[in-house]
C-alpha atoms as a PDB file:
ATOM      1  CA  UNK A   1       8.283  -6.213  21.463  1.00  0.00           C
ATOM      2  CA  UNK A   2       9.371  -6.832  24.889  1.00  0.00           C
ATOM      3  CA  UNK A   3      13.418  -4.720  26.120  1.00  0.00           C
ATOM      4  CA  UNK A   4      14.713  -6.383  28.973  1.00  0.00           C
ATOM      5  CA  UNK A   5      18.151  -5.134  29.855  1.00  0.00           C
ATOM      6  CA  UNK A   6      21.196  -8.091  29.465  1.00  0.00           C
ATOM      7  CA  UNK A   7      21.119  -8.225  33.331  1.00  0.00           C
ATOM      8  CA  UNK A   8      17.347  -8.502  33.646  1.00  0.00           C
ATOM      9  CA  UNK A   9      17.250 -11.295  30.564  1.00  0.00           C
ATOM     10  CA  UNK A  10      20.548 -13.275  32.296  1.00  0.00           C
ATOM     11  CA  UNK A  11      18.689 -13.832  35.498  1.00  0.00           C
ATOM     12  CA  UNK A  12      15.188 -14.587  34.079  1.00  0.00           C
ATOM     13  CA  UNK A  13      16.390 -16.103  30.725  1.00  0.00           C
ATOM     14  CA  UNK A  14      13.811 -19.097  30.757  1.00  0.00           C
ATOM     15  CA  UNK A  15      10.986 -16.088  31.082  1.00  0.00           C
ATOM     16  CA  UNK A  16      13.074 -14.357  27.893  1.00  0.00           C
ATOM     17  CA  UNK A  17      13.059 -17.941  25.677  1.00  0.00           C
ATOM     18  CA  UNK A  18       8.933 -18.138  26.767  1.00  0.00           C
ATOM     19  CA  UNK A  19       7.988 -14.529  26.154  1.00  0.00           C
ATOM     20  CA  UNK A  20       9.570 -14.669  22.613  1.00  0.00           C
ATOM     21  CA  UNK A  21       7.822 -18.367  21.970  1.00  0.00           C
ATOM     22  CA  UNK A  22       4.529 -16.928  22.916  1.00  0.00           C
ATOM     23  CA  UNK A  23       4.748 -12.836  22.414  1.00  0.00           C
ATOM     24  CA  UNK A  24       7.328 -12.687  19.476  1.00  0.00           C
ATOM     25  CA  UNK A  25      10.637 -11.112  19.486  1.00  0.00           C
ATOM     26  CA  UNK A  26      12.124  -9.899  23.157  1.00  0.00           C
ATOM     27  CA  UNK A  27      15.292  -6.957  22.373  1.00  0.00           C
ATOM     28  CA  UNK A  28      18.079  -7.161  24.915  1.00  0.00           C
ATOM     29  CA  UNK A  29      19.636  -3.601  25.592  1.00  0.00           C
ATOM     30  CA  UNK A  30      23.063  -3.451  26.991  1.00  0.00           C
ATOM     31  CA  UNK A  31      24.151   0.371  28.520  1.00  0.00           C
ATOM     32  CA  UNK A  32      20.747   1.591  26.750  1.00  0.00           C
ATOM     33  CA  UNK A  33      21.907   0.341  23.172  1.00  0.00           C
ATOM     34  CA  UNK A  34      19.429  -2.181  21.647  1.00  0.00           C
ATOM     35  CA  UNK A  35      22.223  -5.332  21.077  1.00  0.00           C
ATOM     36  CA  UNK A  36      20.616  -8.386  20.624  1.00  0.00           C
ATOM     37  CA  UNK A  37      17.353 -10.264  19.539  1.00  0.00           C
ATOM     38  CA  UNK A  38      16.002 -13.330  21.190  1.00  0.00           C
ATOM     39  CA  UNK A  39      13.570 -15.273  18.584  1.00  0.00           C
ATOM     40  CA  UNK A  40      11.497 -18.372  18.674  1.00  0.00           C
ATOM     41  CA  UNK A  41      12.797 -21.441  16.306  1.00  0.00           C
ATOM     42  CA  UNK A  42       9.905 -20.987  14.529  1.00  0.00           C
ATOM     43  CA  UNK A  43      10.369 -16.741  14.032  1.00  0.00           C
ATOM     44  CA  UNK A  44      14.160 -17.498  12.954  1.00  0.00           C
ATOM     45  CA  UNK A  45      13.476 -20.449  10.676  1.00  0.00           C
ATOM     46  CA  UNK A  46      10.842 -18.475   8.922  1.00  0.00           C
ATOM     47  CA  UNK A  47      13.589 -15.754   8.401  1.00  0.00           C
ATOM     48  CA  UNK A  48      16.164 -18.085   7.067  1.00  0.00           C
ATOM     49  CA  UNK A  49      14.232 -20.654   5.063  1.00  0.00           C
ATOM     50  CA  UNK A  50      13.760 -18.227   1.461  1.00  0.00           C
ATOM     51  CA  UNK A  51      17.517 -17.734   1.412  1.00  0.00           C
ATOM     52  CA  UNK A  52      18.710 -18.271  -1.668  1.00  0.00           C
ATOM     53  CA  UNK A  53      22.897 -18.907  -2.462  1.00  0.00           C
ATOM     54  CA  UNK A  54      25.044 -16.678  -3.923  1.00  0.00           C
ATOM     55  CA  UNK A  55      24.227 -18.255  -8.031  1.00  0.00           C
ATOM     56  CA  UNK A  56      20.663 -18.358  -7.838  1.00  0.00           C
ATOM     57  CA  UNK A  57      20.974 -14.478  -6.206  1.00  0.00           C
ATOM     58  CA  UNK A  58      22.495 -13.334  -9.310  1.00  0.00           C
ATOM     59  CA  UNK A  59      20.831 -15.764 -11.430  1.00  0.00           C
ATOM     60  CA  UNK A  60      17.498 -14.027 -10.424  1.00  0.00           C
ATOM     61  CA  UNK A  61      17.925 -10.605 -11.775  1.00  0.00           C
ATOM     62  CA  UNK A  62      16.419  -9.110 -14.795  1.00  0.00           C
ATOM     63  CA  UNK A  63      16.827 -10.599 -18.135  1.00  0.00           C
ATOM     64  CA  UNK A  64      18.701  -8.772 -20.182  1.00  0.00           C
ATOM     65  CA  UNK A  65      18.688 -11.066 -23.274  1.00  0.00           C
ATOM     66  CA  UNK A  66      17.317  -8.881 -25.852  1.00  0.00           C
ATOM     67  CA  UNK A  67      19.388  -6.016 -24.497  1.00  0.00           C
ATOM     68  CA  UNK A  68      20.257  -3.409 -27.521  1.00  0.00           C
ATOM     69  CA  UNK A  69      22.713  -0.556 -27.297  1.00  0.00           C
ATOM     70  CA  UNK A  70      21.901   2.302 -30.031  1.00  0.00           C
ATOM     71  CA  UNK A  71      24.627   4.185 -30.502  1.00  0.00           C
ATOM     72  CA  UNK A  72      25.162   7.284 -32.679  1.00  0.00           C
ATOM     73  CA  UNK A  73      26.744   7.226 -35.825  1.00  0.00           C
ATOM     74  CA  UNK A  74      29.154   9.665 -34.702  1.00  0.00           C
ATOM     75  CA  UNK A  75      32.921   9.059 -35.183  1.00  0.00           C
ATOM     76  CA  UNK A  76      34.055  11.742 -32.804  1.00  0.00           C
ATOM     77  CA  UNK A  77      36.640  14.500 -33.086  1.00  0.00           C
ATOM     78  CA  UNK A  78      39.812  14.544 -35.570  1.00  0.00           C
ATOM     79  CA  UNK A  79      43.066  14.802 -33.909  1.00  0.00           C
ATOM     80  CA  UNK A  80      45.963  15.599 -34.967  1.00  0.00           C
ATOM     81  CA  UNK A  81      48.957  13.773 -33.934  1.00  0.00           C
END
């Protein structure tokens, strides 16, 4: 992956947009600090497309149908009140 600091990719953002078409992802750095990520459509649909919504998210977790607790057949302590 290309790093192109933010003043670098605001003058030659058309070269930015190409390189991450053609090369993949270009990072934009701003005071040394990674900040941003430019991505082709086709990069950020493929990131975005298996998303499921909040019900099927939960929906898809283990089955716990045939879930059984065993608990002990102790009663616990006596106390006196």
């Amino acid at each position: 992956m290309a790093v192109w600091q933010v003043q670098e990719a605001k003058s030659r953002l058309s070269e930015v947009i190409e390189d991450a078409d053609k090369k993949g992802p270009q990072i934009i750095t701003w005071h040394g600090a990674e900040r941003a990520v430019v991505l082709s459509i086709a990069d950020y649909r493929a990131l975005t497309a298996h998303k499921p919504d909040f019900k099927q998210y939960l929906l898809s977790g283990p089955k716990v149908d045939s879930f059984v607790v065993k608990r002990g057949r102790d009663t616990g302590r006596k106390v006196d009140l």
